[in-house]
C-alpha atoms as a PDB file:
ATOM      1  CA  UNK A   1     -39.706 270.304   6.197  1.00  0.00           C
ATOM      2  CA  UNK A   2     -39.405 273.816   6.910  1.00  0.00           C
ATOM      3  CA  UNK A   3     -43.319 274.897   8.653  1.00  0.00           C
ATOM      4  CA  UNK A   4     -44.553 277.827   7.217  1.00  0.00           C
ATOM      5  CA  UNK A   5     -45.431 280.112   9.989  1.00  0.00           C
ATOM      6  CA  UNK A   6     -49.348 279.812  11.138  1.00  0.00           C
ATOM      7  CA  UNK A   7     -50.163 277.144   9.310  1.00  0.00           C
ATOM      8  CA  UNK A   8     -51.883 273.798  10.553  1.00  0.00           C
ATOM      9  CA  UNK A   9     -50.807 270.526   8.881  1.00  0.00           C
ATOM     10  CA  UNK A  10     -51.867 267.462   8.649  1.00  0.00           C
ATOM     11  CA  UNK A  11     -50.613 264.012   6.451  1.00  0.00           C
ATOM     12  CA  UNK A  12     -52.798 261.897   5.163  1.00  0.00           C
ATOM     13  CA  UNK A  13     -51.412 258.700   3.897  1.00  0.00           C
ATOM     14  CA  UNK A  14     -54.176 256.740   1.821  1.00  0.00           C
ATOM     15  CA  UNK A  15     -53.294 252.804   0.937  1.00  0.00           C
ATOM     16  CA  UNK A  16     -54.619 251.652  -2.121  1.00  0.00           C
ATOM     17  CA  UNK A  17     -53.962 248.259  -1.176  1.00  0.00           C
ATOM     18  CA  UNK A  18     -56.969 245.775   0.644  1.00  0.00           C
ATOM     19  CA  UNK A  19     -54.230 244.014   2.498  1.00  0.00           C
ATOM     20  CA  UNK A  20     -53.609 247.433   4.121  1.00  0.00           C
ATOM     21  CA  UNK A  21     -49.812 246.784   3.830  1.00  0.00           C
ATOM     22  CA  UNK A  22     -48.548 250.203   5.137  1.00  0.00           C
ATOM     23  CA  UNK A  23     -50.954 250.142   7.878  1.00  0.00           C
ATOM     24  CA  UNK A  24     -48.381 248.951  10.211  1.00  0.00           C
ATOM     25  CA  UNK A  25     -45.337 251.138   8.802  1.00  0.00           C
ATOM     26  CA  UNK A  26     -47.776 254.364   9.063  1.00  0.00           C
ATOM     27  CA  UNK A  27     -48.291 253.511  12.741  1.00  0.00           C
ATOM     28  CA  UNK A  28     -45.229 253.048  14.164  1.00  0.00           C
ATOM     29  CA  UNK A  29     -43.722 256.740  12.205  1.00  0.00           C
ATOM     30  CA  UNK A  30     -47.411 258.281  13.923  1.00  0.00           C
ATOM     31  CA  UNK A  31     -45.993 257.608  17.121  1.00  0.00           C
ATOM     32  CA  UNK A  32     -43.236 260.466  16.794  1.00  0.00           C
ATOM     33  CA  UNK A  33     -44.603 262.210  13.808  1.00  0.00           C
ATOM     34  CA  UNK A  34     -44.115 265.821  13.852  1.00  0.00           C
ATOM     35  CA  UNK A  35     -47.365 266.443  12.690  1.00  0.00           C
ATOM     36  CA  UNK A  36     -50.938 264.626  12.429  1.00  0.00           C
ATOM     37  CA  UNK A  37     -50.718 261.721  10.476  1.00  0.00           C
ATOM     38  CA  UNK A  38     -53.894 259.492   9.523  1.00  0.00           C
ATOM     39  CA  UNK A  39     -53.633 256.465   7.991  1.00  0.00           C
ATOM     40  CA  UNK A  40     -56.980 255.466   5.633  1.00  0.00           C
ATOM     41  CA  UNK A  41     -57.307 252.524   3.480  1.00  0.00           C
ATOM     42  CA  UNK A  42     -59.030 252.610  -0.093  1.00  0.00           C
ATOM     43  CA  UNK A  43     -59.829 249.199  -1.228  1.00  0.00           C
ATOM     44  CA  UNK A  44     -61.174 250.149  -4.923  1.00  0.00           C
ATOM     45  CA  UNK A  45     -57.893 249.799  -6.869  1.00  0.00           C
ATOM     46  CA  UNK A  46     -56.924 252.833  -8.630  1.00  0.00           C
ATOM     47  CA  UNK A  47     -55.546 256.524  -8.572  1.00  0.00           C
ATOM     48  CA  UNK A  48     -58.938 258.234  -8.938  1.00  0.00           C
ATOM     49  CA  UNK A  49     -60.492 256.410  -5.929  1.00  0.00           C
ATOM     50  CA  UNK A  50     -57.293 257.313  -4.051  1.00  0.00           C
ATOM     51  CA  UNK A  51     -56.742 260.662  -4.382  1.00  0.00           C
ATOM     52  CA  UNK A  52     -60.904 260.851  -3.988  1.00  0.00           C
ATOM     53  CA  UNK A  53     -60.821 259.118  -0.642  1.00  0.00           C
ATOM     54  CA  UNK A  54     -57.511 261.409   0.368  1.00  0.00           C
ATOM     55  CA  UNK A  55     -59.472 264.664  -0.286  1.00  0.00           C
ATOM     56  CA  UNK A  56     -62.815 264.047   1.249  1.00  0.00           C
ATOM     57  CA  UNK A  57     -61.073 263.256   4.438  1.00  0.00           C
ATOM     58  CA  UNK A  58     -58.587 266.319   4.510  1.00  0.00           C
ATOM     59  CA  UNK A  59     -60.099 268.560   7.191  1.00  0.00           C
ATOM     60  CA  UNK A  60     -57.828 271.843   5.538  1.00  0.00           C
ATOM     61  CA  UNK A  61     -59.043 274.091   3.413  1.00  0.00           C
ATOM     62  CA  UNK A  62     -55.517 273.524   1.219  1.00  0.00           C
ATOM     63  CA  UNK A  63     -54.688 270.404  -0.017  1.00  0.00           C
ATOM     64  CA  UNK A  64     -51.488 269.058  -1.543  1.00  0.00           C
ATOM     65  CA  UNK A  65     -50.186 265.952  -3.203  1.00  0.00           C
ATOM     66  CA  UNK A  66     -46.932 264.093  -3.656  1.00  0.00           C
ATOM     67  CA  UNK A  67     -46.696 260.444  -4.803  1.00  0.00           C
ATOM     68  CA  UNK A  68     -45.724 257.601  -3.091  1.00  0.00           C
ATOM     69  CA  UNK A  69     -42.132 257.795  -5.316  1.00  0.00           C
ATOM     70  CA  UNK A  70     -40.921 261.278  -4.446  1.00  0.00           C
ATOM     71  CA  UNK A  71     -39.353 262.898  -1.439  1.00  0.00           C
ATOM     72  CA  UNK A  72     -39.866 266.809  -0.718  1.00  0.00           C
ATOM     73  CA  UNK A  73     -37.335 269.541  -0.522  1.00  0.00           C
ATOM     74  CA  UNK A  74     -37.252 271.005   2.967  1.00  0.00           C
ATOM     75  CA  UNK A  75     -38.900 274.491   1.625  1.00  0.00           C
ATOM     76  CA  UNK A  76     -41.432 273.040  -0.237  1.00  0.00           C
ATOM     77  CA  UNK A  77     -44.335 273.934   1.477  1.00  0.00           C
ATOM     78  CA  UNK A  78     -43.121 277.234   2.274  1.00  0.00           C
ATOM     79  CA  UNK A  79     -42.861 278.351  -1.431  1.00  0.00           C
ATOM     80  CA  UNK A  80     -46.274 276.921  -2.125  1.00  0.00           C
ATOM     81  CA  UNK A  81     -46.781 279.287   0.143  1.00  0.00           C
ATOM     82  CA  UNK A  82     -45.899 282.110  -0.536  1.00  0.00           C
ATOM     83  CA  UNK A  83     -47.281 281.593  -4.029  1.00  0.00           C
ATOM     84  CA  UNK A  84     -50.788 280.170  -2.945  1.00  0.00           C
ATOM     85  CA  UNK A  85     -51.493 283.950  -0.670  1.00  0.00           C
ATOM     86  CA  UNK A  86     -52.479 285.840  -3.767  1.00  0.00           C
ATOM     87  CA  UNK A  87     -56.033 285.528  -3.256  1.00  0.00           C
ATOM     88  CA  UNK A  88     -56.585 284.991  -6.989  1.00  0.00           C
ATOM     89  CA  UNK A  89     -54.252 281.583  -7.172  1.00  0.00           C
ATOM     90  CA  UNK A  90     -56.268 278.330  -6.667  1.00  0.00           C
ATOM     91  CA  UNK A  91     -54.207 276.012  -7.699  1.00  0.00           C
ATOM     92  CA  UNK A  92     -50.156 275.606  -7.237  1.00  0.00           C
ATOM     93  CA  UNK A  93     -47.956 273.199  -9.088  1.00  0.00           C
ATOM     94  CA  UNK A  94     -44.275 272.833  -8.934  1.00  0.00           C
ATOM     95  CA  UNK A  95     -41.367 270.597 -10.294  1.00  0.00           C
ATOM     96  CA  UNK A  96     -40.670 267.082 -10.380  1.00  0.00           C
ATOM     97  CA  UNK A  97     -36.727 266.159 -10.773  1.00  0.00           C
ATOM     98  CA  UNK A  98     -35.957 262.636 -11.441  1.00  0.00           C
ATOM     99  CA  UNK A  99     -33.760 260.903  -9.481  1.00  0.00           C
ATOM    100  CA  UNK A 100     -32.133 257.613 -11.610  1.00  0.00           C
ATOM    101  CA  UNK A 101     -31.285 254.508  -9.467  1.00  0.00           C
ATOM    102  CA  UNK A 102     -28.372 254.129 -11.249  1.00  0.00           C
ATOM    103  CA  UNK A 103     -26.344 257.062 -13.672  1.00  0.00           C
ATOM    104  CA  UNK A 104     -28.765 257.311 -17.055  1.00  0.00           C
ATOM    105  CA  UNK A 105     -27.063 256.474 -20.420  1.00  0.00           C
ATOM    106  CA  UNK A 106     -27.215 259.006 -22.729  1.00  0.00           C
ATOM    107  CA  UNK A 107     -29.776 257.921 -25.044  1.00  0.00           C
ATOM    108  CA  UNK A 108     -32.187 258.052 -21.655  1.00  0.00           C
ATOM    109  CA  UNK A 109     -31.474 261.517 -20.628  1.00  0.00           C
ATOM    110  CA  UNK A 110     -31.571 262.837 -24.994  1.00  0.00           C
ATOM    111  CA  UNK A 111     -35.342 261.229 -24.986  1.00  0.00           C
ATOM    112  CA  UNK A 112     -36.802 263.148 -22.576  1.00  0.00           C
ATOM    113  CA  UNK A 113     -38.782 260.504 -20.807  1.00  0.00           C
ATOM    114  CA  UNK A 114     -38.369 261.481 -17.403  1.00  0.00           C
ATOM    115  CA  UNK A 115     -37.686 265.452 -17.924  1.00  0.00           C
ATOM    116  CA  UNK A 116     -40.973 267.699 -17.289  1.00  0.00           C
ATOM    117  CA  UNK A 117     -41.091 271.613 -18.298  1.00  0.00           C
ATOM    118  CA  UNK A 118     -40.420 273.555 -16.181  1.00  0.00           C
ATOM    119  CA  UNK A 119     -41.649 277.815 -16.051  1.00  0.00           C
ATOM    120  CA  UNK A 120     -41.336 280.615 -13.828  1.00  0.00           C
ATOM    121  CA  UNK A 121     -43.081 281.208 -10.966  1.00  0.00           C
ATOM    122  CA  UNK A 122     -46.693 282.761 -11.471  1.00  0.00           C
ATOM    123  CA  UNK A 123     -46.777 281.375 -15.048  1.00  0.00           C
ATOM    124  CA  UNK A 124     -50.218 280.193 -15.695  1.00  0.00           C
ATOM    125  CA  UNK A 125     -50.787 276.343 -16.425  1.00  0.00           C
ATOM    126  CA  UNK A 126     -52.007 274.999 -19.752  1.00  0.00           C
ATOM    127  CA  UNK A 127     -54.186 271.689 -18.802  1.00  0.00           C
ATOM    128  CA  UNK A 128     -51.421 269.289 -20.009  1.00  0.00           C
ATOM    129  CA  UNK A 129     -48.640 270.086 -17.656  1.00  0.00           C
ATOM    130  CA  UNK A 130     -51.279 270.064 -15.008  1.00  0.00           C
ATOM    131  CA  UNK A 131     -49.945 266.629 -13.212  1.00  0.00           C
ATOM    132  CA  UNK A 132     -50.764 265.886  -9.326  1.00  0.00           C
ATOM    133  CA  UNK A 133     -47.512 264.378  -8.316  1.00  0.00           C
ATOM    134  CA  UNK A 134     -46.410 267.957  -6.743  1.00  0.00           C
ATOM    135  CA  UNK A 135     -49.510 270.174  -6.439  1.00  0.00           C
ATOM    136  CA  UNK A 136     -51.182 272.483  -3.696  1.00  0.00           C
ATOM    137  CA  UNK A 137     -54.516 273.135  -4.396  1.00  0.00           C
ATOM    138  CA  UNK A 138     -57.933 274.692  -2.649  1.00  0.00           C
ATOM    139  CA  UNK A 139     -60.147 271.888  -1.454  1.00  0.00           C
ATOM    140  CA  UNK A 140     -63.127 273.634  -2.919  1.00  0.00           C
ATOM    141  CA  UNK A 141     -62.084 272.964  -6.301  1.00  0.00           C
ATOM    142  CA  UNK A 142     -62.724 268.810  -5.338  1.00  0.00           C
ATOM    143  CA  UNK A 143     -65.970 269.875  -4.056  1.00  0.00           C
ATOM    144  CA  UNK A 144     -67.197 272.241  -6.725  1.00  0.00           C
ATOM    145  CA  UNK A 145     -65.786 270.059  -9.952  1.00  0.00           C
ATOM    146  CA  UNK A 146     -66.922 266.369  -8.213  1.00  0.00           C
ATOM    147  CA  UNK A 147     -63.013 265.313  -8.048  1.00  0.00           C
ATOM    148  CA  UNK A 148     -60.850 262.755  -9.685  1.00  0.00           C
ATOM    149  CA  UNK A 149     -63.252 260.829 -12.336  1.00  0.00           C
ATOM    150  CA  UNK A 150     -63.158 256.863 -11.619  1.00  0.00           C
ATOM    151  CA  UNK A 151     -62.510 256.345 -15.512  1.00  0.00           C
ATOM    152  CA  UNK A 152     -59.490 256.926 -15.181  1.00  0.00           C
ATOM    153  CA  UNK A 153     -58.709 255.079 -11.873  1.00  0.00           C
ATOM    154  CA  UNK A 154     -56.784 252.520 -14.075  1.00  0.00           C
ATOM    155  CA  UNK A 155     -55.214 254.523 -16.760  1.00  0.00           C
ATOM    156  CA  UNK A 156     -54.189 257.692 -15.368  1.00  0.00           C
ATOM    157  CA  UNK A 157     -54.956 261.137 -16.496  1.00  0.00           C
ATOM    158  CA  UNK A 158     -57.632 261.796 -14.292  1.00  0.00           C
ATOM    159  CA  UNK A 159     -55.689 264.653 -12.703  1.00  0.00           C
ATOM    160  CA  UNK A 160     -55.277 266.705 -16.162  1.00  0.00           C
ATOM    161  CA  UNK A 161     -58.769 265.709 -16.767  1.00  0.00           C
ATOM    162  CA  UNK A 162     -59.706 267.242 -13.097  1.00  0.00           C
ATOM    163  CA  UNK A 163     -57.737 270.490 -13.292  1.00  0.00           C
ATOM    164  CA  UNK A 164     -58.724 271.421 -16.803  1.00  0.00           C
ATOM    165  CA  UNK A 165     -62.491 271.400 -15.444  1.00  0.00           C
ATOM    166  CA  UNK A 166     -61.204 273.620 -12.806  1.00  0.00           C
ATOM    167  CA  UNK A 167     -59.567 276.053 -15.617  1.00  0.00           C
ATOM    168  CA  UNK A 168     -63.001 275.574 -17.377  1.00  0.00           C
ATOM    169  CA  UNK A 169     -64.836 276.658 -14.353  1.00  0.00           C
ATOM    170  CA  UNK A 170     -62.315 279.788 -13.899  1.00  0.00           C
ATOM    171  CA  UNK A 171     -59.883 278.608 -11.628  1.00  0.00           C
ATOM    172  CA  UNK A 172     -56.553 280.209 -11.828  1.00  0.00           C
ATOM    173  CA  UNK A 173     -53.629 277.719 -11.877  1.00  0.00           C
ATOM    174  CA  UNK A 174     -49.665 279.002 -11.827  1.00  0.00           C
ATOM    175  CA  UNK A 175     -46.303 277.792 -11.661  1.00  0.00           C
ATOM    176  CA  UNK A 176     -43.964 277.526  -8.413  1.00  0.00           C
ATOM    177  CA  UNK A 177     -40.381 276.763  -9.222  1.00  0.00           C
ATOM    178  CA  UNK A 178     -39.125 276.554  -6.183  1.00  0.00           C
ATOM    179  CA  UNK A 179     -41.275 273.972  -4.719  1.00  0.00           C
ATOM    180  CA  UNK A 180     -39.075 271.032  -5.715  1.00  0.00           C
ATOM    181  CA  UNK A 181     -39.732 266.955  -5.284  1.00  0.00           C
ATOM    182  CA  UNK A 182     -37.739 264.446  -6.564  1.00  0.00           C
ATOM    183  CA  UNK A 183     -39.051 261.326  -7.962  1.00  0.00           C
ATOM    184  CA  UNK A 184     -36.963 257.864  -7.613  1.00  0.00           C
ATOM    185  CA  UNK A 185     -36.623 255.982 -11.057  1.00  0.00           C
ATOM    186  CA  UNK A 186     -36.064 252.595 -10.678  1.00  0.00           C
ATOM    187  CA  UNK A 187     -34.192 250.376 -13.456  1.00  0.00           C
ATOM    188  CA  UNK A 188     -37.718 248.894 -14.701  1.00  0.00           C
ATOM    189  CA  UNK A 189     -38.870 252.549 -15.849  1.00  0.00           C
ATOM    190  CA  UNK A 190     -35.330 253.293 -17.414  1.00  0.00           C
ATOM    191  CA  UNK A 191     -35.763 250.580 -20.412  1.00  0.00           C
ATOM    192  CA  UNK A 192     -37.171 250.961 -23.831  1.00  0.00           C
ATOM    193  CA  UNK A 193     -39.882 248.853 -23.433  1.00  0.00           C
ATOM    194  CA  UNK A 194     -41.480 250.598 -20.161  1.00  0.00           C
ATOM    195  CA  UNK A 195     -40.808 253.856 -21.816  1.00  0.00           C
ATOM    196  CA  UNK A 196     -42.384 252.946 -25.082  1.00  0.00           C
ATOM    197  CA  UNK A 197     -45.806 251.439 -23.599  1.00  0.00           C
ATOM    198  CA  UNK A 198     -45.811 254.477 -21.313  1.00  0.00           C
ATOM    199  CA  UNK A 199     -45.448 256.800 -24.878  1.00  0.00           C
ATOM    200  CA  UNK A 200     -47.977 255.093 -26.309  1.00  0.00           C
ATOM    201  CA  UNK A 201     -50.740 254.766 -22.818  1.00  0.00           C
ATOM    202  CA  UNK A 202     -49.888 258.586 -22.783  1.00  0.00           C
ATOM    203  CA  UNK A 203     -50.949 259.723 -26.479  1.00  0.00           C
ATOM    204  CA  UNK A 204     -53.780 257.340 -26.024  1.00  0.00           C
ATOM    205  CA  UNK A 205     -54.947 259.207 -22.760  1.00  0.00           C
ATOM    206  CA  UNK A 206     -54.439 262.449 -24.378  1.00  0.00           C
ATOM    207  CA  UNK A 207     -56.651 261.558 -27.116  1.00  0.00           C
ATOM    208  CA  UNK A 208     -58.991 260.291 -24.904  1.00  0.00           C
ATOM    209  CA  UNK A 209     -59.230 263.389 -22.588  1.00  0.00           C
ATOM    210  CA  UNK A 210     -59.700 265.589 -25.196  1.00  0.00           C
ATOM    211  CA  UNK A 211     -62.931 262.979 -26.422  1.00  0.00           C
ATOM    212  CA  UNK A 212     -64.035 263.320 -23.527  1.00  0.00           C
ATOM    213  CA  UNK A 213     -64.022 267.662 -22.985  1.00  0.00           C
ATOM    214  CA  UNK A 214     -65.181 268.077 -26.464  1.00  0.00           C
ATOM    215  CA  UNK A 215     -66.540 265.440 -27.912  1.00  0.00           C
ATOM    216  CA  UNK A 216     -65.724 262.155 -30.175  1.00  0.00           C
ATOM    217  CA  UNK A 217     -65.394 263.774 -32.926  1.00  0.00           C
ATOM    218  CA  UNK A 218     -61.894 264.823 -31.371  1.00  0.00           C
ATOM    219  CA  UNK A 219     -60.863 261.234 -31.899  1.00  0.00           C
ATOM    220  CA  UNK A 220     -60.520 262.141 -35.549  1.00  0.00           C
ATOM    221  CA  UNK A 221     -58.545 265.220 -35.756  1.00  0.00           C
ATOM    222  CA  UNK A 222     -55.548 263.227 -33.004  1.00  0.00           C
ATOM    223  CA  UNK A 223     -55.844 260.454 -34.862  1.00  0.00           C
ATOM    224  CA  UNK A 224     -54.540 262.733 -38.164  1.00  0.00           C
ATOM    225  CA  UNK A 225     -52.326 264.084 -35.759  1.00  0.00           C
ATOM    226  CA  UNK A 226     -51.036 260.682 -34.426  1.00  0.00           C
ATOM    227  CA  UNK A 227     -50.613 259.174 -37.901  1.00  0.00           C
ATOM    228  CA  UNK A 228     -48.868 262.226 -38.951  1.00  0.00           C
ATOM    229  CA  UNK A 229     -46.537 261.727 -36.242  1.00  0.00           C
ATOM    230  CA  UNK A 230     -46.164 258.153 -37.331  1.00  0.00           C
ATOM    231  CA  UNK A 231     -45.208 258.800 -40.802  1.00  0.00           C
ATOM    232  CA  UNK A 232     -42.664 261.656 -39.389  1.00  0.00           C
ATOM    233  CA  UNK A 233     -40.515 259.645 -37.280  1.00  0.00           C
ATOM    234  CA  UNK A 234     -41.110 256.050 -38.196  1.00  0.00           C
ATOM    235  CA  UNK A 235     -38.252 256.237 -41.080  1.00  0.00           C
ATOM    236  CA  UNK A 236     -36.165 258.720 -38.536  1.00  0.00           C
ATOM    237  CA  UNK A 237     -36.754 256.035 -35.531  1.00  0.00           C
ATOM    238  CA  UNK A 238     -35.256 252.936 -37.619  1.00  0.00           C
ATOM    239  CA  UNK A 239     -32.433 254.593 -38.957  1.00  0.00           C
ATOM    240  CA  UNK A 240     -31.865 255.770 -35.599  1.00  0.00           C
ATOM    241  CA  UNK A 241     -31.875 252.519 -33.677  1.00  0.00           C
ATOM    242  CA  UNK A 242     -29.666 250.541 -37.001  1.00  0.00           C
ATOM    243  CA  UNK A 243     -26.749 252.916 -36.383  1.00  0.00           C
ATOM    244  CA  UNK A 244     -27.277 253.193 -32.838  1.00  0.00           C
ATOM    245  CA  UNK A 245     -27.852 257.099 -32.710  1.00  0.00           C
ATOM    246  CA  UNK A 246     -28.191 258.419 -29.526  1.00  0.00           C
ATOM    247  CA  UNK A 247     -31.829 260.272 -30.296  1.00  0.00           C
ATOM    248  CA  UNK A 248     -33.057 256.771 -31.310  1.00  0.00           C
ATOM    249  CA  UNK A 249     -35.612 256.345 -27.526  1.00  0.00           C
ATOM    250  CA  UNK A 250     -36.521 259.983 -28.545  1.00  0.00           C
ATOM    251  CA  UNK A 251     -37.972 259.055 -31.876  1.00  0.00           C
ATOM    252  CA  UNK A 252     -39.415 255.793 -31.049  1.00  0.00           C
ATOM    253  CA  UNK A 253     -41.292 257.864 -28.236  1.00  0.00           C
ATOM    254  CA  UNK A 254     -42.911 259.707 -30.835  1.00  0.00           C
ATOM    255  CA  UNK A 255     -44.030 257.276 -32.786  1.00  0.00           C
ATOM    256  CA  UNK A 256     -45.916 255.334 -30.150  1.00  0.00           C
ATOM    257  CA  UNK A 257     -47.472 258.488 -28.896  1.00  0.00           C
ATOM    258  CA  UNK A 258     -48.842 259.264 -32.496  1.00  0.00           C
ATOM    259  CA  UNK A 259     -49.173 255.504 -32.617  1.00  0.00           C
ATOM    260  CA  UNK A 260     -51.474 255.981 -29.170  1.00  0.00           C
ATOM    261  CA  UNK A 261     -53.455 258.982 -30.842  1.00  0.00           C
ATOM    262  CA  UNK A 262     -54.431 256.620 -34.121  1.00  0.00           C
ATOM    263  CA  UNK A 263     -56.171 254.046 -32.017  1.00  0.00           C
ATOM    264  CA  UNK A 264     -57.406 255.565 -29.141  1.00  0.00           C
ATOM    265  CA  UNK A 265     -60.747 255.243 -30.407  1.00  0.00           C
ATOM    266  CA  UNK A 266     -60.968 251.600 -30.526  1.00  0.00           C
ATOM    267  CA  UNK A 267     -58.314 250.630 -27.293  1.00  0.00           C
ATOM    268  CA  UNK A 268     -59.864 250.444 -23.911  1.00  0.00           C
ATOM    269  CA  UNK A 269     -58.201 252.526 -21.118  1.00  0.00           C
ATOM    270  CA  UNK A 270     -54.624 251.060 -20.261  1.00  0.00           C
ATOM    271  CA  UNK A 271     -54.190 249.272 -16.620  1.00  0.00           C
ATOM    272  CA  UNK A 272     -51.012 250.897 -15.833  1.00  0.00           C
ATOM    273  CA  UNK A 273     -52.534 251.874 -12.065  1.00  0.00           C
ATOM    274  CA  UNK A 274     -54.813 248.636 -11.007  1.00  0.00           C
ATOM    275  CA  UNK A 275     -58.050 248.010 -11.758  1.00  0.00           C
ATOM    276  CA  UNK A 276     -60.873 244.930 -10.634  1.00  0.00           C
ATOM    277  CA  UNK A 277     -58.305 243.687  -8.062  1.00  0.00           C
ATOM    278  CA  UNK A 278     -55.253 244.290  -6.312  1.00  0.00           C
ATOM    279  CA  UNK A 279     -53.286 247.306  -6.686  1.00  0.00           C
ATOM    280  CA  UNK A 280     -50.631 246.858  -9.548  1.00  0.00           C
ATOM    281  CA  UNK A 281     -47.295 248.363 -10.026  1.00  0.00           C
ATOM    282  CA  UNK A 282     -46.108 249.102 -13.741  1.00  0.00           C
ATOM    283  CA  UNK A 283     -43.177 246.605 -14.450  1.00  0.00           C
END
C-alpha cells in the first residue's frame, strides 16, 4: 500500500468470533507488520457490534473499512486521500470489483448480483449506495450519530442505516473512483439459491430501513411497491428460466426483492451475519 505522505496508520483487525480464531494468525503478521496492528476480539456475534467495537478503539481521527473478503489496491488510501482534504467531505466511499473464484457464466454476470454503481469522483452519495465494505470516514460521525445500530447486527444494513443519519445530520458524503478493492466470490455466492435469499433479505432490509427513518407506515407504500414488482416480473421470470434465457437470475432477483418488500412487515430480521451464538458465514 502506497503511504500517503504525513499520515499515521494504524490496522485494527476485530474478530467476531469467541474462539478468537485469528488471534494467532494476527500475531505472528504483527511481528513484521509495516504498520501498528491490534488485534481485539468482539464476542457479541454480529456486524454492528463489530464495526462498533473497531471504531471506539481507533485512536485516528479517520477511519476506514474493508471486509474480511476484499484485498486493497496499492493507491487506495492515497486517493481517499486526496478526496477526504476538502474540508467539507466527511465521508469517502469507493468501488468494490468482484473477483469470481472461478470464470462467471453469463446468466451471473447479465443479473447484476455482484456489480455495484459506480460514479465519478466528488459525486455525492444517495443513502442506498452508502455500503461500508470500502469507506473512509471521520470518526466523529460514530461519535455524534451513536454508530452502527445492534438491530441490525444479524441482518445487515446497519451501515446504510448509519450513514443516512449522518446525511440527515448534514454530513457530506462523495464518491472516490479510484480507491478500488476487490472482493473474492466464492462458488457458494455464485448460485441461484444464495443469490435469490440474498434478493429477497435485501428488499426486506430496505423496507425495513426506511420503517425505521420514517415510520411504519412506510411498510405500506414498499409493500405496493414490492407487489408491483412481483406482478412485473413473475410472468417475465418463468418464461425466462423454461427457455433458459440468459436474463432469467436477473428477473427472479426482482421478484424476491419485491417479494422481500411485501412481507417485511411481518418477517423478523434475516440471520445472514450471526446472531445469539457463534459467528455464521452465509452458505
Amino acid at each position: 500500500m502506497t503511504r500517503p505522505a504525513g499520515l499515521q496508520i494504524e490496522v485494527l483487525v476485530v474478530d467476531n468470533d469467541c474462539s478468537r480464531s485469528a488471534n494467532v494468525v494476527v500475531a505472528t503478521l504483527a511481528k513484521d507488520f509495516p504498520f501498528l496492528l491490534r488485534y481485539f476480539c468482539e464476542t457479541r456475534s454480529g456486524v454492528s457490534h463489530a464495526r462498533n467495537h473497531a471504531v471506539a478503539e481507533a485512536h485516528g481521527e479517520w477511519v476506514a473499512f474493508v471486509d474480511d473478503d476484499e484485498w486493497i489496491e496499492p493507491g487506495w488510501l492515497s486517493a481517499f486521500w486526496a478526496v477526504a482534504q476538502n474540508t467539507s467531505v466527511d465521508a469517502v466511499f469507493g468501488p468494490v470489483i468482484a473477483e469470481f473464484e472461478q470464470p462467471a457464466p453469463a446468466w451471473l454476470l447479465a443479473s447484476g448480483a455482484h456489480q455495484r454503481p459506480r460514479y465519478a469522483t466528488g459525486t455525492p452519495m444517495r443513502w442506498g449506495d452508502c455500503r461500508s465494505g470500502n469507506v473512509l470516514f471521520r470518526r466523529w460521525l460514530f461519535v455524534a450519530h451513536r454508530g452502527f445500530d445492534p438491530r441490525f447486527a444479524a441482518s445487515g444494513g446497519e451501515d446504510c442505516d448509519f450513514f443516512w443519519r449522518c446525511m440527515a445530520g448534514g454530513a457530506r458524503l462523495v464518491w472516490c473512483d479510484e480507491a478500488l478493492v476487490h472482493e473474492h466470490v466464492p462458488l457458494s455466492r455464485m448460485r441461484r439459491p444464495w443469490l435469490l435469499r440474498r434478493a429477497f433479505n435485501g428488499g426486506r432490509s430496505f423496507a425495513r430501513l426506511r420503517a425505521m427513518r420514517r415510520g411504519v407506515a412506510s411498510y405500506g407504500v414498499d409493500a405496493a411497491w414490492g407487489l408491483i414488482n412481483v406482478l412485473a416480473y413473475l410472468v417475465p421470470a418463468l418464461l425466462a428460466r423454461m427457455v433458459g434465457h440468459v436474463r432469467a437470475l436477473a428477473f427472479e432477483r426482482k421478484l424476491a426483492g419485491g417479494l422481500g418488500k411485501l412481507v417485511a412487515a411481518f418477517a423478523g430480521a434475516s440471520g445472514e451475519y450471526g446472531g445469539d451464538g457463534a459467528s455464521r458465514v452465509p452458505d
